[in-house]
PDB file of N, CA and C in Angstrom:
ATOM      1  N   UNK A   1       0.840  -1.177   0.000  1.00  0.00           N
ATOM      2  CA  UNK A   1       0.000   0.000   0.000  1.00  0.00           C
ATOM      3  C   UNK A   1       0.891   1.248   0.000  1.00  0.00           C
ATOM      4  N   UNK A   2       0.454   2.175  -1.223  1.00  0.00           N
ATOM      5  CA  UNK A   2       1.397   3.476  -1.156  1.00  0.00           C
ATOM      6  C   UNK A   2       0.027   3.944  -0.011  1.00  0.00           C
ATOM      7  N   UNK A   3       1.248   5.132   0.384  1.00  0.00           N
ATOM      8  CA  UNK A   3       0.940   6.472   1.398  1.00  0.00           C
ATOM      9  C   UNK A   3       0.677   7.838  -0.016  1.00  0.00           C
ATOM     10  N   UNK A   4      -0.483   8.140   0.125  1.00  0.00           N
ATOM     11  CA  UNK A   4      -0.622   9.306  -0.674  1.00  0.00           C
ATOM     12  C   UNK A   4      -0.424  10.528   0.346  1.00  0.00           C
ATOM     13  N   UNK A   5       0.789  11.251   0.000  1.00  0.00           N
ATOM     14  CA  UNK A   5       0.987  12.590   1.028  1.00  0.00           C
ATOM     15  C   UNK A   5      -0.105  13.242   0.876  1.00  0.00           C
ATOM     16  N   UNK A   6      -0.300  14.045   1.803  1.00  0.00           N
ATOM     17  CA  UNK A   6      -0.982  15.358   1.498  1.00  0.00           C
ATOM     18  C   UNK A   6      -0.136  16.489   1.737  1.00  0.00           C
ATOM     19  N   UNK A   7      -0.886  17.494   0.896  1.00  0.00           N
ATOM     20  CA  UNK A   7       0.080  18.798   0.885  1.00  0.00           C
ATOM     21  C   UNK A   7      -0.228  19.631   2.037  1.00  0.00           C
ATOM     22  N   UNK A   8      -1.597  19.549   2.384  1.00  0.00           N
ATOM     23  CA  UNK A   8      -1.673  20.493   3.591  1.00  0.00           C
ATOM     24  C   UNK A   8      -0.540  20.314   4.807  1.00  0.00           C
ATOM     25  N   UNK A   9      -0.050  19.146   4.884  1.00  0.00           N
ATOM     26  CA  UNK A   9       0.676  18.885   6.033  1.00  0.00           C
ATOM     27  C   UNK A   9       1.800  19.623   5.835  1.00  0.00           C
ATOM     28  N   UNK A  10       2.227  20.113   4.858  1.00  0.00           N
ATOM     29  CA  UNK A  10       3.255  20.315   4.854  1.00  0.00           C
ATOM     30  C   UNK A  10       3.167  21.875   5.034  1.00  0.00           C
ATOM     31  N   UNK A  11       1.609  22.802   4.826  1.00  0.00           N
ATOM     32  CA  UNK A  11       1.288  24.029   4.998  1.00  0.00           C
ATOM     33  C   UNK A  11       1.162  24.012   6.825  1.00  0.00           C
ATOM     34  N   UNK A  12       0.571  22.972   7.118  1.00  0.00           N
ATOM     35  CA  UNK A  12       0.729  23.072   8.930  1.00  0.00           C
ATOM     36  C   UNK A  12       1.949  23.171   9.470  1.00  0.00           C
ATOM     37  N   UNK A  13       2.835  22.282   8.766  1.00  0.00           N
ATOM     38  CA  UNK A  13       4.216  22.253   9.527  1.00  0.00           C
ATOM     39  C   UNK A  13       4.702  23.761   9.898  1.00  0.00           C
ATOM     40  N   UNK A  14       4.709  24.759   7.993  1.00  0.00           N
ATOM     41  CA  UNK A  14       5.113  25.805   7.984  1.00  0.00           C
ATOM     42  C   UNK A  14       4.113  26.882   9.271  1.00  0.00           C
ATOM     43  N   UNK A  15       3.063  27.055   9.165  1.00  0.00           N
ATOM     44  CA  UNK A  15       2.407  27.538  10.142  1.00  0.00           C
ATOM     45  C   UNK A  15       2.788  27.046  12.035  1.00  0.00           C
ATOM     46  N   UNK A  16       3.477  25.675  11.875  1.00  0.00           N
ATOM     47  CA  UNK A  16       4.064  25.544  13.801  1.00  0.00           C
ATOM     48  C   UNK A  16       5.294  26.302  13.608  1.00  0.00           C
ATOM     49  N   UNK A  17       6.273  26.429  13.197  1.00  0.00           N
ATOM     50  CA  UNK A  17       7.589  26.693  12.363  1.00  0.00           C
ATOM     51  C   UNK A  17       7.299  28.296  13.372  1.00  0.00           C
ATOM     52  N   UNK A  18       6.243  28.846  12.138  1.00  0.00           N
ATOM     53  CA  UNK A  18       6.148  30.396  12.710  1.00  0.00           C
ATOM     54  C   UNK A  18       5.418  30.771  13.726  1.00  0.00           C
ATOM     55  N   UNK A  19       4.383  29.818  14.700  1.00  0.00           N
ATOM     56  CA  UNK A  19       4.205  30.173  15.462  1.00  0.00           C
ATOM     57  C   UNK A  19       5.088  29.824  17.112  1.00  0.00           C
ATOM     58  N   UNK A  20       5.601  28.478  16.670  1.00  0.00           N
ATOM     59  CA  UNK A  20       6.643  28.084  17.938  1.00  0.00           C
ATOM     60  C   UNK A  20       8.222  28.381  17.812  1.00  0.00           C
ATOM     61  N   UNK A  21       8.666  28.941  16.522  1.00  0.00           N
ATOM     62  CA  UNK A  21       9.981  28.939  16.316  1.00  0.00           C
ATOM     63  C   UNK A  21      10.884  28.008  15.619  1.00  0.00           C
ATOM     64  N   UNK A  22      11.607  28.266  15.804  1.00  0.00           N
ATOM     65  CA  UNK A  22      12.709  27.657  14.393  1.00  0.00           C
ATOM     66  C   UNK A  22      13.749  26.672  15.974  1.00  0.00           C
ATOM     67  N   UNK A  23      13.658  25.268  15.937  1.00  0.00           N
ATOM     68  CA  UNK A  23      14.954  24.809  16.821  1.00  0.00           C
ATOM     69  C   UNK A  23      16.299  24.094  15.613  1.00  0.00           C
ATOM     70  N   UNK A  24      17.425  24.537  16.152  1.00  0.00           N
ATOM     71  CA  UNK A  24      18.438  23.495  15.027  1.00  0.00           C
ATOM     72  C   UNK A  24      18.575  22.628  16.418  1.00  0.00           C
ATOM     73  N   UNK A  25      19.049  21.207  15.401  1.00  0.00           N
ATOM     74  CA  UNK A  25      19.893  20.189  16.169  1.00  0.00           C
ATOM     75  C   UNK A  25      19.042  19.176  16.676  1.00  0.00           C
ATOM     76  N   UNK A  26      17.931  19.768  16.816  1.00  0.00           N
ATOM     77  CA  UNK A  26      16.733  18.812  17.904  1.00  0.00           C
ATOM     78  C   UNK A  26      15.514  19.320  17.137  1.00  0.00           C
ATOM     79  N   UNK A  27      14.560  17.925  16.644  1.00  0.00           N
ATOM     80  CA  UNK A  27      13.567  17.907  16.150  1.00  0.00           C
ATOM     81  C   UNK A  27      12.440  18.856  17.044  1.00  0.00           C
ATOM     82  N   UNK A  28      12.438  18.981  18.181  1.00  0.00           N
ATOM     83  CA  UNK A  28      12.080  19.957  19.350  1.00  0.00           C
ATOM     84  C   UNK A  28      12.658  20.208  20.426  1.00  0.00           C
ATOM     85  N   UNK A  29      13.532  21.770  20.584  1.00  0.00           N
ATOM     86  CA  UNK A  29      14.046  21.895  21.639  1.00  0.00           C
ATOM     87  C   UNK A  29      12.662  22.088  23.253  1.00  0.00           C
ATOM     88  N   UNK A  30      13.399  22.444  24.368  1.00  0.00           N
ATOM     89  CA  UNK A  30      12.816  22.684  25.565  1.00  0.00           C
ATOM     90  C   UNK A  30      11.829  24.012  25.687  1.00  0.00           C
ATOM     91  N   UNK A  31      12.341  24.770  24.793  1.00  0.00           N
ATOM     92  CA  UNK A  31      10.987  26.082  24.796  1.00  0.00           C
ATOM     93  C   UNK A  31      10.246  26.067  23.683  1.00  0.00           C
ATOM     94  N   UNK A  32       9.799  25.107  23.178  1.00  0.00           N
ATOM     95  CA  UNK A  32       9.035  24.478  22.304  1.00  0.00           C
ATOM     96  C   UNK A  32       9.329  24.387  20.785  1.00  0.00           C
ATOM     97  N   UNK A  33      10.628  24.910  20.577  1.00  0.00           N
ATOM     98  CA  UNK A  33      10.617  25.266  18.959  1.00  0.00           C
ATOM     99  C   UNK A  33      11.036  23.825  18.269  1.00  0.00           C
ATOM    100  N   UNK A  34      10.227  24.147  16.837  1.00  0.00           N
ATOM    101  CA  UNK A  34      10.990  22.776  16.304  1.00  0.00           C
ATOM    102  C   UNK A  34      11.583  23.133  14.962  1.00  0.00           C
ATOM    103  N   UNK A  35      12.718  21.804  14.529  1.00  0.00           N
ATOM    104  CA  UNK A  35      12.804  22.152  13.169  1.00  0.00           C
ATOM    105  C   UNK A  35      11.933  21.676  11.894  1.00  0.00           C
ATOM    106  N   UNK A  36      12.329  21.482  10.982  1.00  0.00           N
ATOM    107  CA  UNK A  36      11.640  21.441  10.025  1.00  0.00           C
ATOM    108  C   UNK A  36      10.867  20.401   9.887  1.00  0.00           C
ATOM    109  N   UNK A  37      12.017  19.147   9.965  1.00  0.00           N
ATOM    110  CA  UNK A  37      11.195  18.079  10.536  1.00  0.00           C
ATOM    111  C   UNK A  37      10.975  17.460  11.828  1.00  0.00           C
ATOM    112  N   UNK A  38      10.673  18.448  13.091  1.00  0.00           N
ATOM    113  CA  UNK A  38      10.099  18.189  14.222  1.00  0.00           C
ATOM    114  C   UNK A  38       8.834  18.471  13.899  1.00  0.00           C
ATOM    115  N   UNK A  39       8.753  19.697  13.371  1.00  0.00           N
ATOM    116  CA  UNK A  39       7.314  20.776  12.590  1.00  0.00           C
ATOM    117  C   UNK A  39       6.713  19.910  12.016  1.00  0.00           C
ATOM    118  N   UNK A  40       6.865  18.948  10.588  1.00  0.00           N
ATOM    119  CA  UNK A  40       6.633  18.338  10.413  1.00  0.00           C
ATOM    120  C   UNK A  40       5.788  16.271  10.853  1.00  0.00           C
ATOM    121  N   UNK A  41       6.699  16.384  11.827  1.00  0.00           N
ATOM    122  CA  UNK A  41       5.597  15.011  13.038  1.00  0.00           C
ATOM    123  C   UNK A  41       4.929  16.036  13.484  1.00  0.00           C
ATOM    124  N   UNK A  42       4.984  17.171  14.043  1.00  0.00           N
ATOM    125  CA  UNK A  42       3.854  17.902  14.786  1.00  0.00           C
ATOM    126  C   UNK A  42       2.735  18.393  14.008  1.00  0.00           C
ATOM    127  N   UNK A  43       3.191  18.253  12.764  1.00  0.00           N
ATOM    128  CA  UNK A  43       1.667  18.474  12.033  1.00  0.00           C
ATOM    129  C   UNK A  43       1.343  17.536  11.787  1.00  0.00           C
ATOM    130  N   UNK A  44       1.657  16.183  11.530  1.00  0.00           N
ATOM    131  CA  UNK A  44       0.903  14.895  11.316  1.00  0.00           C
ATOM    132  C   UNK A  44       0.181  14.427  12.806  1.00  0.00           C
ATOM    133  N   UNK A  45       0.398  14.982  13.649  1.00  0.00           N
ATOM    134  CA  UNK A  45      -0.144  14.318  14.758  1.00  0.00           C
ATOM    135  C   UNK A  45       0.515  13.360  15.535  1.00  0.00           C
ATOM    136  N   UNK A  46       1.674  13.258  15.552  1.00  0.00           N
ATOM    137  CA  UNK A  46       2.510  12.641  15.993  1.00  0.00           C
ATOM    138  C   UNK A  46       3.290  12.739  17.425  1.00  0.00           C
ATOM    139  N   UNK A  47       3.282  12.331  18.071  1.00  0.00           N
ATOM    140  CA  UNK A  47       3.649  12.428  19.193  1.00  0.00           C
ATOM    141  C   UNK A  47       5.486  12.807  19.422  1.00  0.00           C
ATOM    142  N   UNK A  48       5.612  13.923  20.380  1.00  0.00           N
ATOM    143  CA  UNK A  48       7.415  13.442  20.951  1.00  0.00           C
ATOM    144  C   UNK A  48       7.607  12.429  22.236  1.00  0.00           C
ATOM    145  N   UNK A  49       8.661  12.013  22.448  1.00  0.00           N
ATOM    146  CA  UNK A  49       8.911  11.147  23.493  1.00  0.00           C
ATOM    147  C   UNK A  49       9.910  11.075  24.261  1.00  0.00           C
ATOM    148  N   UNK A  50      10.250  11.610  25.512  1.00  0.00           N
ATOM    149  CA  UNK A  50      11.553  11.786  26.291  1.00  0.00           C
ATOM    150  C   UNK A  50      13.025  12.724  25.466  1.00  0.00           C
ATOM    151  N   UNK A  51      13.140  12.298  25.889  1.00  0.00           N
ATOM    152  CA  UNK A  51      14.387  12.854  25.513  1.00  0.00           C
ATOM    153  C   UNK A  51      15.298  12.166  24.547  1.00  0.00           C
ATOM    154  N   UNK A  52      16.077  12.719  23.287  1.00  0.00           N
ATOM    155  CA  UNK A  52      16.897  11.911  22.439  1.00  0.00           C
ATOM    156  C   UNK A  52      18.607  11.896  22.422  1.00  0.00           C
ATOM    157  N   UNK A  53      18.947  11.132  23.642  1.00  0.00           N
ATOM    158  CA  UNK A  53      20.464  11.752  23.767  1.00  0.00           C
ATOM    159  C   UNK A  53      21.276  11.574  23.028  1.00  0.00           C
ATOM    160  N   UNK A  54      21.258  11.623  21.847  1.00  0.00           N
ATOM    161  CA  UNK A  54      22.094  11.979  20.492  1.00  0.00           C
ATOM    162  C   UNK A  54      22.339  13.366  20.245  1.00  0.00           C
ATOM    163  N   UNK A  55      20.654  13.784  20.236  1.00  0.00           N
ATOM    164  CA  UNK A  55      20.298  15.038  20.038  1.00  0.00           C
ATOM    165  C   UNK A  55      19.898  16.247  20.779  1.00  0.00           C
ATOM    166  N   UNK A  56      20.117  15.726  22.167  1.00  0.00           N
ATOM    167  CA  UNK A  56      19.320  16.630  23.361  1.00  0.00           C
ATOM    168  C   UNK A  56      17.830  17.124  23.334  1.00  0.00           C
ATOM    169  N   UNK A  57      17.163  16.927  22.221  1.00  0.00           N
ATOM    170  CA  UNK A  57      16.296  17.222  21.927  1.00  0.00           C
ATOM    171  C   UNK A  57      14.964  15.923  22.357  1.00  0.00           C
ATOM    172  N   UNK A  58      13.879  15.960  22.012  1.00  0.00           N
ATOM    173  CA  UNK A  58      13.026  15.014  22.071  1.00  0.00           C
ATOM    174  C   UNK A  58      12.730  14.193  20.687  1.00  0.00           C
ATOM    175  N   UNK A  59      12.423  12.750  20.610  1.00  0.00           N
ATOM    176  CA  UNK A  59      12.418  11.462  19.901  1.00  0.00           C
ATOM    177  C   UNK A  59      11.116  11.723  18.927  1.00  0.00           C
ATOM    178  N   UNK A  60      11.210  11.138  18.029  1.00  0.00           N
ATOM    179  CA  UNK A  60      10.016  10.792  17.492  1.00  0.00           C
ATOM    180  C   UNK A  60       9.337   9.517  18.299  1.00  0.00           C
ATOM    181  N   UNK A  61       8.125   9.716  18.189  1.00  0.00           N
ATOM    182  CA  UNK A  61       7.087   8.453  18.682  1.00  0.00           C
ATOM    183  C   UNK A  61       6.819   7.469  17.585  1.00  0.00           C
ATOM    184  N   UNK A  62       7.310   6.467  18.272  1.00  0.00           N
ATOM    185  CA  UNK A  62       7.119   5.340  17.230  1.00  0.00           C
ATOM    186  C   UNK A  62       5.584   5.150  16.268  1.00  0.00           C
ATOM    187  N   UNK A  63       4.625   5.618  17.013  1.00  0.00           N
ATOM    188  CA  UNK A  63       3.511   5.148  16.746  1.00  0.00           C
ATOM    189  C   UNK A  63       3.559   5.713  14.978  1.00  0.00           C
ATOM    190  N   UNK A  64       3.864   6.596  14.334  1.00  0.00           N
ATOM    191  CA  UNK A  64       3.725   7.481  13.539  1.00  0.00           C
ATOM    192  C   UNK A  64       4.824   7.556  13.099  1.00  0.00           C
ATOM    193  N   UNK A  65       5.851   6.647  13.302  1.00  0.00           N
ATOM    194  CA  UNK A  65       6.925   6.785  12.491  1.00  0.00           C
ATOM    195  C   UNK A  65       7.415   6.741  10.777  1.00  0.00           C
ATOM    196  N   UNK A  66       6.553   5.653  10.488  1.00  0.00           N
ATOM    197  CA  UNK A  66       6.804   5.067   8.958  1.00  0.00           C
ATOM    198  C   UNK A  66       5.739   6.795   8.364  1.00  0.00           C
ATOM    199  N   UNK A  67       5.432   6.813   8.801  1.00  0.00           N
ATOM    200  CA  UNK A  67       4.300   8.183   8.296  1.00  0.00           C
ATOM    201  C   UNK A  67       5.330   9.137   7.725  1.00  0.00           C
ATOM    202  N   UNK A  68       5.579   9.480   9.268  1.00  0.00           N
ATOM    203  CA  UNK A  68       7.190  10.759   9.020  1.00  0.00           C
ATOM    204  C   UNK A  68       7.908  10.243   7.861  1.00  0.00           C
ATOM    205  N   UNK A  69       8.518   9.163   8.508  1.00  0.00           N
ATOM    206  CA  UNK A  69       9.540   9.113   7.401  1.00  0.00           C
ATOM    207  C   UNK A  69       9.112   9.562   6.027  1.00  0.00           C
ATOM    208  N   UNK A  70       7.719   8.898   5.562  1.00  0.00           N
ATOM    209  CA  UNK A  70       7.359   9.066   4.162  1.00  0.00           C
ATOM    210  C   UNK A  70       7.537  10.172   3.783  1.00  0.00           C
ATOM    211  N   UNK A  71       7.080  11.578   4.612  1.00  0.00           N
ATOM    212  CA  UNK A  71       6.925  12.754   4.508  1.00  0.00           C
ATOM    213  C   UNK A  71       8.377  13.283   4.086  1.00  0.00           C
ATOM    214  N   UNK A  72       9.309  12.584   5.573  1.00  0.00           N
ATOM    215  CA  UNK A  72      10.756  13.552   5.707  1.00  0.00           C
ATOM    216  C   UNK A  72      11.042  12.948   4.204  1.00  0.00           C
ATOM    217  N   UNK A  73      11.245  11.790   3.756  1.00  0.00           N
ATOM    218  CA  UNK A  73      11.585  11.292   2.538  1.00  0.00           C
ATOM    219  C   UNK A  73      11.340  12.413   1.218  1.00  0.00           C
ATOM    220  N   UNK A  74      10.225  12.774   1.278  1.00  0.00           N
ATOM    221  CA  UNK A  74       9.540  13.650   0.028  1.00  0.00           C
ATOM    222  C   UNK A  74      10.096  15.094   0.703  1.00  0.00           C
ATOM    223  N   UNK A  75      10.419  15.441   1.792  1.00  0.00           N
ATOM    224  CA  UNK A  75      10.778  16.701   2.068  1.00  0.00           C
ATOM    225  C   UNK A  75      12.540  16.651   1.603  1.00  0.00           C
ATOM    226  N   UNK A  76      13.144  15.680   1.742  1.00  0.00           N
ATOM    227  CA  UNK A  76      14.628  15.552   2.119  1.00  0.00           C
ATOM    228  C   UNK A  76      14.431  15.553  -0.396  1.00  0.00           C
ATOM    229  N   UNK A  77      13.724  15.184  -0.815  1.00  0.00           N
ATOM    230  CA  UNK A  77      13.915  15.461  -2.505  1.00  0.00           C
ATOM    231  C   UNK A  77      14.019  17.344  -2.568  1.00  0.00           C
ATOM    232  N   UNK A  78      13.371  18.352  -1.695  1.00  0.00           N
ATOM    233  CA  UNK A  78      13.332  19.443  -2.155  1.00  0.00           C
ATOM    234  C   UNK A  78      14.659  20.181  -1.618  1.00  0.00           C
ATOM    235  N   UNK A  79      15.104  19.745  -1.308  1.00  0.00           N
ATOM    236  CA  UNK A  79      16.872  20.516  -0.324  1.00  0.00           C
ATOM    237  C   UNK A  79      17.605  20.633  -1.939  1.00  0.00           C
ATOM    238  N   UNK A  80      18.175  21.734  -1.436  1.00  0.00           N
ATOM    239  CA  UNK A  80      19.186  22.401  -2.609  1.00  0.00           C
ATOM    240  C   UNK A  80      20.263  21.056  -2.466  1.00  0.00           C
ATOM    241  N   UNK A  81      20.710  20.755  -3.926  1.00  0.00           N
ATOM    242  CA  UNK A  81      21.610  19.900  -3.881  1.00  0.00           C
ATOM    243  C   UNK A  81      22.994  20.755  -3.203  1.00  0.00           C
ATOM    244  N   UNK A  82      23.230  21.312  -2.760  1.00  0.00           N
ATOM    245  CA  UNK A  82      24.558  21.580  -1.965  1.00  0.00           C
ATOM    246  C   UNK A  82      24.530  21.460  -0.375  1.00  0.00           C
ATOM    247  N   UNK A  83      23.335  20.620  -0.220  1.00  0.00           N
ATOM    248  CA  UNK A  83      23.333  20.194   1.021  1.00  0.00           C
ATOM    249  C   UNK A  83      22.681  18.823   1.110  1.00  0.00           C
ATOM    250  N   UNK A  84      23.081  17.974   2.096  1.00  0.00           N
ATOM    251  CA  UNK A  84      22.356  16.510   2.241  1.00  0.00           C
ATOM    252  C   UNK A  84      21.617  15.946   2.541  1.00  0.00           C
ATOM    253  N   UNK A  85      20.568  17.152   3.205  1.00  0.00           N
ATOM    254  CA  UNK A  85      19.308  16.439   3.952  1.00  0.00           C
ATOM    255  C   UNK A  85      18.567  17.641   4.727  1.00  0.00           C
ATOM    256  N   UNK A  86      17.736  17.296   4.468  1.00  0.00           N
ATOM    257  CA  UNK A  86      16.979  18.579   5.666  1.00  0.00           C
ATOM    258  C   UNK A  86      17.651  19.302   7.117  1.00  0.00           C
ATOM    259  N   UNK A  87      18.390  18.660   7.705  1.00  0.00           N
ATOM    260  CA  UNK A  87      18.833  18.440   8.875  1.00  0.00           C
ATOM    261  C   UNK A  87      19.808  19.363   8.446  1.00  0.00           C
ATOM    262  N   UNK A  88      20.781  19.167   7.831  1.00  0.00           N
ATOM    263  CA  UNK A  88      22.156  19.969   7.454  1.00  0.00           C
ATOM    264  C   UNK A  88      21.376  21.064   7.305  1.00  0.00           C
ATOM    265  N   UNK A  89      20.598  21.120   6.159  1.00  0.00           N
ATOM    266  CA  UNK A  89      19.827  22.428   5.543  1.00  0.00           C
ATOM    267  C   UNK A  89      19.481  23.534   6.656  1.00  0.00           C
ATOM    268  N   UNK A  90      18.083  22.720   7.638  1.00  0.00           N
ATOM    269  CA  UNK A  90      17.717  23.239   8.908  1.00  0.00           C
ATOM    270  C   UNK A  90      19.097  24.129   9.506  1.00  0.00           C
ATOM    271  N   UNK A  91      19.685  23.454   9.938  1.00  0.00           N
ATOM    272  CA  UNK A  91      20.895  23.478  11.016  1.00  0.00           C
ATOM    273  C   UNK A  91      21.738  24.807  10.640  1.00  0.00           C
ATOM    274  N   UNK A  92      21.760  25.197   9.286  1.00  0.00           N
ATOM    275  CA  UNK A  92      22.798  26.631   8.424  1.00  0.00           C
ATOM    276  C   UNK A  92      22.622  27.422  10.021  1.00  0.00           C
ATOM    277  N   UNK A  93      23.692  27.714  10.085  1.00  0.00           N
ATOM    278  CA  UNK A  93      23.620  28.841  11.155  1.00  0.00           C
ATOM    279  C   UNK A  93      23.222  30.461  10.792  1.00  0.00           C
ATOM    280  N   UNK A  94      22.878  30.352   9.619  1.00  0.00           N
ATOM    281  CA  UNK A  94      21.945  31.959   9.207  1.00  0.00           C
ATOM    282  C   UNK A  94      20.371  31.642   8.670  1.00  0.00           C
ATOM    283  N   UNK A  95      19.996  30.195   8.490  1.00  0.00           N
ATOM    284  CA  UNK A  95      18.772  29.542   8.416  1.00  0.00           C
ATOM    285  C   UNK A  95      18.042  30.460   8.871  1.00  0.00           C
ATOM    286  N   UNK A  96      16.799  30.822   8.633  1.00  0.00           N
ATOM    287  CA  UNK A  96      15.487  31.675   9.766  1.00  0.00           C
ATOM    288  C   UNK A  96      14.273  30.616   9.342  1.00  0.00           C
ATOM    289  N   UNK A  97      13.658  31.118  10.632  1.00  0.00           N
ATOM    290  CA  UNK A  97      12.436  30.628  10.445  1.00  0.00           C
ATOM    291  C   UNK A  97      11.758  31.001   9.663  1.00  0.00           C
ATOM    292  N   UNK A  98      11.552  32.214   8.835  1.00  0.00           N
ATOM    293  CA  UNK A  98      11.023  32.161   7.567  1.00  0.00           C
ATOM    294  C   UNK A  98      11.228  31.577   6.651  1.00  0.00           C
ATOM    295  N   UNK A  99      12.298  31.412   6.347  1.00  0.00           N
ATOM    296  CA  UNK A  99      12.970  30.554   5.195  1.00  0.00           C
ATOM    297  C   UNK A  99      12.392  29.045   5.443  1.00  0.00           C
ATOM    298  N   UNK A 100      12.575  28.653   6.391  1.00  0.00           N
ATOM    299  CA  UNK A 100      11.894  26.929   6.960  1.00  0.00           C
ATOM    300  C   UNK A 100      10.382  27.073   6.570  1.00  0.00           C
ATOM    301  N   UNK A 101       9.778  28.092   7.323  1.00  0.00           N
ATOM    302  CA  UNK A 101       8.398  28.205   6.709  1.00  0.00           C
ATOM    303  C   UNK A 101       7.942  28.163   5.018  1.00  0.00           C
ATOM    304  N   UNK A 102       8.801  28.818   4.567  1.00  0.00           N
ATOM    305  CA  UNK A 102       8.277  28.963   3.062  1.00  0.00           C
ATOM    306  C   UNK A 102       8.981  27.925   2.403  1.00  0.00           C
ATOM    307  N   UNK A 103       9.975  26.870   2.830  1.00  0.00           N
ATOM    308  CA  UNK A 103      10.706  26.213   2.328  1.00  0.00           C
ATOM    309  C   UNK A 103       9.542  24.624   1.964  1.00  0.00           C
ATOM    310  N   UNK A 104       8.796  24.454   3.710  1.00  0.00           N
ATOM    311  CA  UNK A 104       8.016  23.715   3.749  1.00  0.00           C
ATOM    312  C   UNK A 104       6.434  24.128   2.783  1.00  0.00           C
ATOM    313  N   UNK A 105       6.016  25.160   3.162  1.00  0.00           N
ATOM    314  CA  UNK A 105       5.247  25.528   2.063  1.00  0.00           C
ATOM    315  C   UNK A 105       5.100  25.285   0.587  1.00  0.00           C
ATOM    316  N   UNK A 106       6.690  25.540   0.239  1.00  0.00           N
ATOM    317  CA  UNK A 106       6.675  24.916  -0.921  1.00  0.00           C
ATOM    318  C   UNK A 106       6.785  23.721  -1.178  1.00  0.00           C
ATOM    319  N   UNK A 107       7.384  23.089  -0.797  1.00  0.00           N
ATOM    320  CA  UNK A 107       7.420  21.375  -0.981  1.00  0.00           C
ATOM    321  C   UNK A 107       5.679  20.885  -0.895  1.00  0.00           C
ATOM    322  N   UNK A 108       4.876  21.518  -0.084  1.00  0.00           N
ATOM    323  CA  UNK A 108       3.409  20.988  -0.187  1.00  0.00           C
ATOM    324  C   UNK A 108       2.656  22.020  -1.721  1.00  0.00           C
ATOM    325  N   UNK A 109       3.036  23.357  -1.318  1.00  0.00           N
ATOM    326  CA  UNK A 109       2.341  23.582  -3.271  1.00  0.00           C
ATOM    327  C   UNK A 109       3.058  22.659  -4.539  1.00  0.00           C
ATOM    328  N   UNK A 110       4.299  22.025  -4.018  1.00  0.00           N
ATOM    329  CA  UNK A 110       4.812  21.228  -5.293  1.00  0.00           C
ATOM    330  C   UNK A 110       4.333  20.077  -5.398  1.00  0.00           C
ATOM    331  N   UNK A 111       4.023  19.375  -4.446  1.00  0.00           N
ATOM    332  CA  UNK A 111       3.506  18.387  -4.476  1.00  0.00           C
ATOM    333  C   UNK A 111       1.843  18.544  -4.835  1.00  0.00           C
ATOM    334  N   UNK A 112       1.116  19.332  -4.546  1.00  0.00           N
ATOM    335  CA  UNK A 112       0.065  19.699  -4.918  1.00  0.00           C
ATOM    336  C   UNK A 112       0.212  19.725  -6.961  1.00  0.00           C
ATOM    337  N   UNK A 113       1.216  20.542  -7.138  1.00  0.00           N
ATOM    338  CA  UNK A 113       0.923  20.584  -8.628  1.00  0.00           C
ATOM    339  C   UNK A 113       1.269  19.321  -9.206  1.00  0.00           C
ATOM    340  N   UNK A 114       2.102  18.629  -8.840  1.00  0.00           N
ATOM    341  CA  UNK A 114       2.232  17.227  -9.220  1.00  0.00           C
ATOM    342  C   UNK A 114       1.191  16.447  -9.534  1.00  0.00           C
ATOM    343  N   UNK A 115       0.126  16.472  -8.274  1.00  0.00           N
ATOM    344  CA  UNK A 115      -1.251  15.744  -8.316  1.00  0.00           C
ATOM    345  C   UNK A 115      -1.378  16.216  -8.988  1.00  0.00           C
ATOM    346  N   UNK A 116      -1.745  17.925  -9.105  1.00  0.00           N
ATOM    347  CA  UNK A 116      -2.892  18.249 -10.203  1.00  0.00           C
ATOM    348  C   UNK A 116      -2.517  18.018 -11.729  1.00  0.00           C
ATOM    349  N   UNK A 117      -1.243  17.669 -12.023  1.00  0.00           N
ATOM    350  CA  UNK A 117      -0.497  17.638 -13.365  1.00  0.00           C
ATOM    351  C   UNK A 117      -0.775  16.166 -13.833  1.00  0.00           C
ATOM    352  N   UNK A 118      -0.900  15.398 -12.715  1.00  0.00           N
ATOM    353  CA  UNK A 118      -0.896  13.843 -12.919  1.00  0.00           C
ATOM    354  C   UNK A 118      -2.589  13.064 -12.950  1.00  0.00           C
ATOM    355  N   UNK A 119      -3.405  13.806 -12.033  1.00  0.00           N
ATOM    356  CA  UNK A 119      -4.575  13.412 -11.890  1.00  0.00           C
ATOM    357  C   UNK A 119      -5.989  14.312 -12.726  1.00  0.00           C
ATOM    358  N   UNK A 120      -5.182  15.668 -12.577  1.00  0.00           N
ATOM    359  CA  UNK A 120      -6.479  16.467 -13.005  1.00  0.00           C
ATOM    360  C   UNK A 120      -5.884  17.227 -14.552  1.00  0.00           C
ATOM    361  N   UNK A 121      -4.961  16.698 -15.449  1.00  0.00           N
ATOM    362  CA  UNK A 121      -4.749  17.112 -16.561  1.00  0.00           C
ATOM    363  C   UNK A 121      -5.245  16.633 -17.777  1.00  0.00           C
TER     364      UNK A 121
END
């Protein structure tokens, strides 16, 4: 069974992004901010879990994992090839949270035109 994304999720992510903040390093730091793809489980509904001592930050919840991934998967295709993954991307030490916001934004209008190019043309 494929997972058909949806694009809105990826408009929620951008909307936690700007209302809780931008965290590097940790999918969610301690004063609530997350990165791109913390933002991201937090708009699918996904739970955090203790603490991740790799990352100091908090874990993804298993329950909702294969989900994320699908998502981070289709998010980790839109990163400028001069970087390797969302995470690096996130992490730029001049990164803003705007940029994360509209970064995620777009990856869900692209995926949106995809459908509409593939289903409704």
């Amino acid at each position: 069974m494929t997972l058909r994304l949806l694009p809105n999720v990826f408009e929620k992510a951008a909307e936690i992004i700007e209302k809780d903040g931008l965290a590097k390093g940790v999918y969610k730091d301690a004063d609530g901010c997350h990165c791109a793809l913390g933002a991201l489980n937090a708009a699918l509904d996904n739970g955090f879990v203790g603490i991740n001592d790799d990352h100091g930050g908090a874990a993804i919840a298993s329950e909702g994992l294969a989900e994320w991934i699908t998502y981070a998967d289709h998010l980790n295709t839109q990163v400028p090839d001069e970087y390797g993954d969302v995470p690096e991307w996130n992490d730029e030490p001049e990164r803003t949270a705007a940029e994360v916001a509209a970064f995620l934004r777009k990856a869900g209008k692209d995926l949106q035109e995809d459908y509409n190019s593939h289903y409704y043309a």
